[in-house]
PDB file of N, CA and C in Angstrom:
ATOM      1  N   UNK A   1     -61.226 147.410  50.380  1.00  0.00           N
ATOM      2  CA  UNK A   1     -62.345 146.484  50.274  1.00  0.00           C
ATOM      3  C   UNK A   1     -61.968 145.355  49.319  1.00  0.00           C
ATOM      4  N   UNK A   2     -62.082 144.168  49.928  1.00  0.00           N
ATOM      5  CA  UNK A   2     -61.884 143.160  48.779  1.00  0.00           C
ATOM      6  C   UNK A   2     -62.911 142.865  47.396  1.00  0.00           C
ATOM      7  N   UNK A   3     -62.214 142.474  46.644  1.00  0.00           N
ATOM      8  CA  UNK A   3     -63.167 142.183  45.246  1.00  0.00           C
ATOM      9  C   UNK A   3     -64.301 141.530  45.446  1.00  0.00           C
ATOM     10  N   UNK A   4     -64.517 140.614  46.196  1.00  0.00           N
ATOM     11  CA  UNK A   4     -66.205 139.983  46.016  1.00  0.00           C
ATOM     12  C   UNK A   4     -67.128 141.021  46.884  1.00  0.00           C
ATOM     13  N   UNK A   5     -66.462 141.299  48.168  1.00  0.00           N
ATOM     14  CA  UNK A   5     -67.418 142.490  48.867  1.00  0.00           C
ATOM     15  C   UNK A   5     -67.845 143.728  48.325  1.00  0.00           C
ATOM     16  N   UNK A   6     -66.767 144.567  47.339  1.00  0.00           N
ATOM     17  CA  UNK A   6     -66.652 145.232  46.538  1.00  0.00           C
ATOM     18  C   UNK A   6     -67.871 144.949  45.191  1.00  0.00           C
ATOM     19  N   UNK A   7     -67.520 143.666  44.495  1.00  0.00           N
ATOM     20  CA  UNK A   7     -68.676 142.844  43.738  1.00  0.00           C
ATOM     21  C   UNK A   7     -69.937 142.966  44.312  1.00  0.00           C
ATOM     22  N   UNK A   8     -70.491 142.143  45.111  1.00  0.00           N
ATOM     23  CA  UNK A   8     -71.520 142.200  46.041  1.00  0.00           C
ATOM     24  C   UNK A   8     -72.372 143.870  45.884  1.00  0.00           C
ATOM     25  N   UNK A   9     -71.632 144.928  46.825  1.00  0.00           N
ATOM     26  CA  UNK A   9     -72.092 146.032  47.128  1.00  0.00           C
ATOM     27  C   UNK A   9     -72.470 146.831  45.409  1.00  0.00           C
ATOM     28  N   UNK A  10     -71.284 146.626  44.807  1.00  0.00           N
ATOM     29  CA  UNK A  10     -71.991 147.043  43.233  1.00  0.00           C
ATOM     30  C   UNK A  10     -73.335 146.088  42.822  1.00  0.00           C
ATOM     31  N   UNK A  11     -73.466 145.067  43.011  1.00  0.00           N
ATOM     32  CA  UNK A  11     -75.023 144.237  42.592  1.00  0.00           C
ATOM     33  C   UNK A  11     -75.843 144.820  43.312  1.00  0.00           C
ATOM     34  N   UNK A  12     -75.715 144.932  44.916  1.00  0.00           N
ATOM     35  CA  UNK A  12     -76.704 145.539  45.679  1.00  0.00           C
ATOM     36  C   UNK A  12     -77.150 146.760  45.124  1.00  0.00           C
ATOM     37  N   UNK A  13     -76.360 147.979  44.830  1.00  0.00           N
ATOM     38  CA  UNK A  13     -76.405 149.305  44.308  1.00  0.00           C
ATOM     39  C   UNK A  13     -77.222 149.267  43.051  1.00  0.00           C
ATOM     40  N   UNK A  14     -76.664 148.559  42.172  1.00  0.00           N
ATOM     41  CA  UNK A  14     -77.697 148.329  41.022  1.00  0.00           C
ATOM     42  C   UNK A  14     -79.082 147.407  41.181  1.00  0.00           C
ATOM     43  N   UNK A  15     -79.256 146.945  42.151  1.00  0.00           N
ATOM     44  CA  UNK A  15     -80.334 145.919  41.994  1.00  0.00           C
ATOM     45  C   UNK A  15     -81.537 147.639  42.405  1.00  0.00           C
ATOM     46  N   UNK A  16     -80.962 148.581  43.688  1.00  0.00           N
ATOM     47  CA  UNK A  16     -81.777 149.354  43.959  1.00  0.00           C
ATOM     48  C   UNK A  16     -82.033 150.404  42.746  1.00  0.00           C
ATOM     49  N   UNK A  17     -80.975 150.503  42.225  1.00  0.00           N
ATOM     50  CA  UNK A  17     -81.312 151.812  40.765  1.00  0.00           C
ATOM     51  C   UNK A  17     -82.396 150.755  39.715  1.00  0.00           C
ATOM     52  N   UNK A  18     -82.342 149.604  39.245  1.00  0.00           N
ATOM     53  CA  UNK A  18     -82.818 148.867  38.644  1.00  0.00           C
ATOM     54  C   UNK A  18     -84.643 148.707  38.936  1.00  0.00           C
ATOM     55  N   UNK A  19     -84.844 148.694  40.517  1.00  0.00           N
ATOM     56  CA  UNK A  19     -85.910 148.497  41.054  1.00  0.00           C
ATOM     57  C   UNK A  19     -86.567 150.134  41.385  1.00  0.00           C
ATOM     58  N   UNK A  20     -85.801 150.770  41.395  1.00  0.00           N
ATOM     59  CA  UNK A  20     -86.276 152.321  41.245  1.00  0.00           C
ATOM     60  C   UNK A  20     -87.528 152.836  41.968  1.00  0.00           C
ATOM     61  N   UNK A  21     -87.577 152.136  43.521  1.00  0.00           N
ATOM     62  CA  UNK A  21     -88.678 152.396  44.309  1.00  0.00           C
ATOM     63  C   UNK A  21     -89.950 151.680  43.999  1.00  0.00           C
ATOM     64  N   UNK A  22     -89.940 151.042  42.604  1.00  0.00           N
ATOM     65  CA  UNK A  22     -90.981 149.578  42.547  1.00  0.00           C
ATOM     66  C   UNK A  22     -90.839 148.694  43.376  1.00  0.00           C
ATOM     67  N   UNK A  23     -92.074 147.942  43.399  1.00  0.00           N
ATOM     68  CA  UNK A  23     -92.267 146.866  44.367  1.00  0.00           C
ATOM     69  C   UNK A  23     -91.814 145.563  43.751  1.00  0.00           C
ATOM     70  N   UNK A  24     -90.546 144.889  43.759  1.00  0.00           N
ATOM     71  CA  UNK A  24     -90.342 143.453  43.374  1.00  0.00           C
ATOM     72  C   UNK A  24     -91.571 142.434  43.134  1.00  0.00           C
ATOM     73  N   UNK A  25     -92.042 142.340  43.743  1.00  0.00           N
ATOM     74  CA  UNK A  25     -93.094 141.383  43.218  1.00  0.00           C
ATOM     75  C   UNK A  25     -94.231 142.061  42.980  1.00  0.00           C
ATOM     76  N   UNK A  26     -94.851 142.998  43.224  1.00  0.00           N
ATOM     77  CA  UNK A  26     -96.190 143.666  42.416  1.00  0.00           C
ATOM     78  C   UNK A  26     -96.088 144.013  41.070  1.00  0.00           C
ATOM     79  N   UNK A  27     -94.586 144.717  40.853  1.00  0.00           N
ATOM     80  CA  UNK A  27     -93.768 145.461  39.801  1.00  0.00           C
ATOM     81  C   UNK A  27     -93.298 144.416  38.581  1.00  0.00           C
ATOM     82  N   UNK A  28     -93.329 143.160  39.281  1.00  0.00           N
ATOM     83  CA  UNK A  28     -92.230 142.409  38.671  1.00  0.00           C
ATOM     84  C   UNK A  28     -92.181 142.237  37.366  1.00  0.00           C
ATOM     85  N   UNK A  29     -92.786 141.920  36.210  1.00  0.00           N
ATOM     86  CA  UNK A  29     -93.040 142.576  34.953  1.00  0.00           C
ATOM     87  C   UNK A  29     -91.847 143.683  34.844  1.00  0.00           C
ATOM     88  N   UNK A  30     -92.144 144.949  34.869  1.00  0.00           N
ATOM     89  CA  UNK A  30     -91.907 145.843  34.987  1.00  0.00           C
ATOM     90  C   UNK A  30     -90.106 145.930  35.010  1.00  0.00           C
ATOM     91  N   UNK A  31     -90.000 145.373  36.294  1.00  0.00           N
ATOM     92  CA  UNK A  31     -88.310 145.078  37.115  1.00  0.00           C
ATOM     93  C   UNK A  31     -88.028 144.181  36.148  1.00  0.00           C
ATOM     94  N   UNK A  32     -88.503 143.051  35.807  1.00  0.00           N
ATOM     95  CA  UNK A  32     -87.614 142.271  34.861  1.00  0.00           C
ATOM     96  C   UNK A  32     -87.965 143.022  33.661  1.00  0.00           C
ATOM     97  N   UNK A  33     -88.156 143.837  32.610  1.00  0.00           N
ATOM     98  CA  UNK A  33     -88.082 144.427  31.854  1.00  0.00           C
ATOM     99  C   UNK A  33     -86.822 144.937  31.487  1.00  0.00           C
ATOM    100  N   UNK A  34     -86.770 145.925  32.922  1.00  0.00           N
ATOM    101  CA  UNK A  34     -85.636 146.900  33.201  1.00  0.00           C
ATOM    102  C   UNK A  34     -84.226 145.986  33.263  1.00  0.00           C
ATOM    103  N   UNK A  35     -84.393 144.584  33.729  1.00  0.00           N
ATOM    104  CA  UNK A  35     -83.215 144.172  34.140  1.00  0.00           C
ATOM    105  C   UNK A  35     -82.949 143.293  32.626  1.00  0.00           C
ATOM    106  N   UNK A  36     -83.655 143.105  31.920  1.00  0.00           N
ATOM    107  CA  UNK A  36     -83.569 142.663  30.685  1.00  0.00           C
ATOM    108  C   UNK A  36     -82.596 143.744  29.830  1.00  0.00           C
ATOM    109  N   UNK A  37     -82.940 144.774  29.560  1.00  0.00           N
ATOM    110  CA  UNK A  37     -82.066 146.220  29.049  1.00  0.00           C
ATOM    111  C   UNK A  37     -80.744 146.266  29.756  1.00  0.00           C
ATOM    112  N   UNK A  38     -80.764 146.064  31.515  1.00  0.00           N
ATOM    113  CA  UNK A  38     -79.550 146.234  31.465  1.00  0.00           C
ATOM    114  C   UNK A  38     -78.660 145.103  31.096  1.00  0.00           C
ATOM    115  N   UNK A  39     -79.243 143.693  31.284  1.00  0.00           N
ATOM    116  CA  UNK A  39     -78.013 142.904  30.722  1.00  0.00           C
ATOM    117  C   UNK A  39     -77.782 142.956  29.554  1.00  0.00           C
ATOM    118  N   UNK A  40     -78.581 143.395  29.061  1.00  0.00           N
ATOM    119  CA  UNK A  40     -78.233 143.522  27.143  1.00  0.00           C
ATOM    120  C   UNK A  40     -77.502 145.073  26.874  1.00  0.00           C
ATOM    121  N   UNK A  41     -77.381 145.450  27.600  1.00  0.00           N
ATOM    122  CA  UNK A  41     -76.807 147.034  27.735  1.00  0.00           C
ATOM    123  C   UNK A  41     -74.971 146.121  27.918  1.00  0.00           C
ATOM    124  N   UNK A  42     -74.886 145.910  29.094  1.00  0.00           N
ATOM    125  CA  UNK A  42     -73.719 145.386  29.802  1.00  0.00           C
ATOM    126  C   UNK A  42     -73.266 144.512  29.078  1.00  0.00           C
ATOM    127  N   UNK A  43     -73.885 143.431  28.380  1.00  0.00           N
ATOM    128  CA  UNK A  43     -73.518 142.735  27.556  1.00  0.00           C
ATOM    129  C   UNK A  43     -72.817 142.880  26.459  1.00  0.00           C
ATOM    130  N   UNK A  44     -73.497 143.932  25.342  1.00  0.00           N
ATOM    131  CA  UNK A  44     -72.982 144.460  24.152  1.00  0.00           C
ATOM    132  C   UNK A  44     -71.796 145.761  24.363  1.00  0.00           C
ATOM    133  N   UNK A  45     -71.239 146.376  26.041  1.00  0.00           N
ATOM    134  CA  UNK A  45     -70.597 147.111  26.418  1.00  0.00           C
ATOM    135  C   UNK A  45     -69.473 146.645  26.446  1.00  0.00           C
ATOM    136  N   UNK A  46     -69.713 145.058  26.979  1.00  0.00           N
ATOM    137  CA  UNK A  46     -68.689 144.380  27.687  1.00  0.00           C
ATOM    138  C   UNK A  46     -67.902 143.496  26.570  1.00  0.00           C
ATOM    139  N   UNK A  47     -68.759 143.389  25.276  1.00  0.00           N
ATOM    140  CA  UNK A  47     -68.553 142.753  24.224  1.00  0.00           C
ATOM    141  C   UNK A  47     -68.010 143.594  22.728  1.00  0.00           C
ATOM    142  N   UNK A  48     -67.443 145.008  23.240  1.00  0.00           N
ATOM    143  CA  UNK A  48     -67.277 145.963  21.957  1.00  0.00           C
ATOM    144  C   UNK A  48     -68.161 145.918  20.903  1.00  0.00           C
ATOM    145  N   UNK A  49     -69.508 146.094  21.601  1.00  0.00           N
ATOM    146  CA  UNK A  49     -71.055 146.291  20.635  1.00  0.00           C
ATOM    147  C   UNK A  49     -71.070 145.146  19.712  1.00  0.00           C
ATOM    148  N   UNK A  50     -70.834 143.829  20.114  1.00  0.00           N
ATOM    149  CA  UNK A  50     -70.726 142.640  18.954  1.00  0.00           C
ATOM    150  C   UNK A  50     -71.941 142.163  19.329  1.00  0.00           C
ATOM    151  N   UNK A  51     -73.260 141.893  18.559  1.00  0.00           N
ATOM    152  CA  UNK A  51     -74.308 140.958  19.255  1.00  0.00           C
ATOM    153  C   UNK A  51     -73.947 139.727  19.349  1.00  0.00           C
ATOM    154  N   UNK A  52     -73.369 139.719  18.156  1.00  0.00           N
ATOM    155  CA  UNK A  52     -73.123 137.555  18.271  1.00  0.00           C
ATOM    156  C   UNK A  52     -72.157 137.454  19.568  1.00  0.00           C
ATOM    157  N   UNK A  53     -71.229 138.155  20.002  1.00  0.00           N
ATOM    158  CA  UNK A  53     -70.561 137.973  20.813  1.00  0.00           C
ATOM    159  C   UNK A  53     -70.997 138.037  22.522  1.00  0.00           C
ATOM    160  N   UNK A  54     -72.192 138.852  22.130  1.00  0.00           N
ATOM    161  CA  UNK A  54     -72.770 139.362  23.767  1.00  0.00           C
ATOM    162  C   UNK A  54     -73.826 138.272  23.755  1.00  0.00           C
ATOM    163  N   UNK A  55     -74.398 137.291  22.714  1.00  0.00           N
ATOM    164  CA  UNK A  55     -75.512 136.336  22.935  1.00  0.00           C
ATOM    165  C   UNK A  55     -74.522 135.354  23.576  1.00  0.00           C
ATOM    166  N   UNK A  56     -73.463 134.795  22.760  1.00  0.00           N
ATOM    167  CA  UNK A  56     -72.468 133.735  23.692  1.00  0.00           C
ATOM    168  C   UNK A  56     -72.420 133.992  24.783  1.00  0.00           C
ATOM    169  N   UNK A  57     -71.496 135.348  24.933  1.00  0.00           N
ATOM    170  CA  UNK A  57     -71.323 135.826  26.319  1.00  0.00           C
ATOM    171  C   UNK A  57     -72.502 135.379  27.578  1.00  0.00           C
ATOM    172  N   UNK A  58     -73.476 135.453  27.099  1.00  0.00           N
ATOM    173  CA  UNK A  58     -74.693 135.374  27.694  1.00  0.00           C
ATOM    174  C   UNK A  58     -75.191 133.867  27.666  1.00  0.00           C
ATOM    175  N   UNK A  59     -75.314 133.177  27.159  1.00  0.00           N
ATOM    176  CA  UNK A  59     -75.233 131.825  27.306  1.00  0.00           C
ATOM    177  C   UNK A  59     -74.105 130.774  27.278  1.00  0.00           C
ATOM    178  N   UNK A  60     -72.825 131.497  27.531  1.00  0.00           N
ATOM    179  CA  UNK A  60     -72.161 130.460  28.062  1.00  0.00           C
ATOM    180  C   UNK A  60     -71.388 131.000  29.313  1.00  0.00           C
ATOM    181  N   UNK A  61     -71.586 132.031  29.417  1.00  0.00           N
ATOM    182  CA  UNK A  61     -71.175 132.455  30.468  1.00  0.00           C
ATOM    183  C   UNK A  61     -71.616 133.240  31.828  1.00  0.00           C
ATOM    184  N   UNK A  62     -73.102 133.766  30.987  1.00  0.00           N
ATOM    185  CA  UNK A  62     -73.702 134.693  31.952  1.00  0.00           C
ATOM    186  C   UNK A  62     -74.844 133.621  32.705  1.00  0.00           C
ATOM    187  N   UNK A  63     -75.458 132.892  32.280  1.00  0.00           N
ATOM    188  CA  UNK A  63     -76.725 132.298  32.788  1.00  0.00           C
ATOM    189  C   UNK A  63     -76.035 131.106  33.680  1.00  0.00           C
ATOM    190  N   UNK A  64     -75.081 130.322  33.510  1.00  0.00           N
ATOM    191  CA  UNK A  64     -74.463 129.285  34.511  1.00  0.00           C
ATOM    192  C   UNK A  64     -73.191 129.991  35.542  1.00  0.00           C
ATOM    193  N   UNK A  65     -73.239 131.381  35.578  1.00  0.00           N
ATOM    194  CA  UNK A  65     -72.921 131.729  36.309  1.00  0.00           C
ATOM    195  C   UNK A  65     -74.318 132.501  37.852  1.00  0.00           C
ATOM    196  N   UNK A  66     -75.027 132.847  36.918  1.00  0.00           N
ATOM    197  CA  UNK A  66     -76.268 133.473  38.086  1.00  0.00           C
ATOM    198  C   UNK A  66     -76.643 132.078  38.330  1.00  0.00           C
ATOM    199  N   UNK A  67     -76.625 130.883  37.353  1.00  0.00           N
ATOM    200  CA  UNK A  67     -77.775 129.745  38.464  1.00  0.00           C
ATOM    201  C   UNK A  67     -76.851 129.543  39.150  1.00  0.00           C
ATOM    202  N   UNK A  68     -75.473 129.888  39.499  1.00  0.00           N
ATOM    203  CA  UNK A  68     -74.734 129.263  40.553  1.00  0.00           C
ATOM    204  C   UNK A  68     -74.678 129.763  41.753  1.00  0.00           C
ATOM    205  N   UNK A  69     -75.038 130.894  40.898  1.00  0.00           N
ATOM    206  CA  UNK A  69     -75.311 131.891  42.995  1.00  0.00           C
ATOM    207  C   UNK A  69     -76.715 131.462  43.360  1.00  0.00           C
ATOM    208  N   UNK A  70     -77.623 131.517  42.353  1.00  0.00           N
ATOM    209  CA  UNK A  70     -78.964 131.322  42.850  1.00  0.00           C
ATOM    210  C   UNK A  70     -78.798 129.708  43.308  1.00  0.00           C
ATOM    211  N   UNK A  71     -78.393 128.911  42.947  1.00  0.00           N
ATOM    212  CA  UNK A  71     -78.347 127.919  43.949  1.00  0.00           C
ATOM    213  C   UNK A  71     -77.120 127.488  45.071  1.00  0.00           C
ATOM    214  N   UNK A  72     -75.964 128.158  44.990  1.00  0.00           N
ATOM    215  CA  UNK A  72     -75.310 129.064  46.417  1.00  0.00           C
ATOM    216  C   UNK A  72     -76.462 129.864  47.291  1.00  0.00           C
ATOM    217  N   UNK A  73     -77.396 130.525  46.574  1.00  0.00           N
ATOM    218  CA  UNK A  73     -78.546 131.138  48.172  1.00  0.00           C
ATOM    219  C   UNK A  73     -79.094 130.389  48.233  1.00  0.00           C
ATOM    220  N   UNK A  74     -79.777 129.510  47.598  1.00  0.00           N
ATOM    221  CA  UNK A  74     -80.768 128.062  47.414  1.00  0.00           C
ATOM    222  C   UNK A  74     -80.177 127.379  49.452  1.00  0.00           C
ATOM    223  N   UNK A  75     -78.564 127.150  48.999  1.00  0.00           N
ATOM    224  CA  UNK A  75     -77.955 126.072  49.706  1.00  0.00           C
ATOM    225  C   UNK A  75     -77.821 126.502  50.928  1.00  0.00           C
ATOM    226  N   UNK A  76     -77.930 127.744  50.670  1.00  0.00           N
ATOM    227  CA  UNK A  76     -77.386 128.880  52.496  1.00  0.00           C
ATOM    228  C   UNK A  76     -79.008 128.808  53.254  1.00  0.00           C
ATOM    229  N   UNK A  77     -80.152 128.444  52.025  1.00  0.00           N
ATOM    230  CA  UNK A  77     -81.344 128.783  53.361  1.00  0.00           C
ATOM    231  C   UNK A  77     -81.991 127.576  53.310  1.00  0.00           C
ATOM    232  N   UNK A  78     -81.181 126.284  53.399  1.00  0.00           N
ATOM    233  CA  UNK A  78     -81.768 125.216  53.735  1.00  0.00           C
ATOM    234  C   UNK A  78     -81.382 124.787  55.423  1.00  0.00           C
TER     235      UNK A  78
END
């Protein structure tokens, strides 16, 4: 399996453990809660438990990377 399909199917997998049979938008509160913990989980994992290092991580690298997919799907459903 190549790396982005591979990529992909791990986001999919976690988006369902994350959403845990809640309803995305009734839940949503709730789901973004959960998804709040895990990036700060993944973050400080991925960062050898440094906060200052997992806040950078996270604003210079994590947030202009998701608006780029979110506006990559933006561009696919026009």
């Amino acid at each position: 399996m190549k790396q982005p399909s591979r990529d992909t199917q791990l986001a999919f997998d976690a988006a369902k453990l994350i959403l845990d049979g809640r309803d995305p938008v009734k839940d949503r509160a709730q789901v973004l809660i959960t998804l709040d913990h895990t990036i700060a989980t993944l973050l400080l994992v991925a960062m050898d438990r440094d906060p200052r290092a997992a806040v950078q991580m996270f604003n210079e690298g994590t947030v202009p990377h998701v608006e780029e997919r979110i506006m990559l799907f933006a561009s696919k459903q026009s």
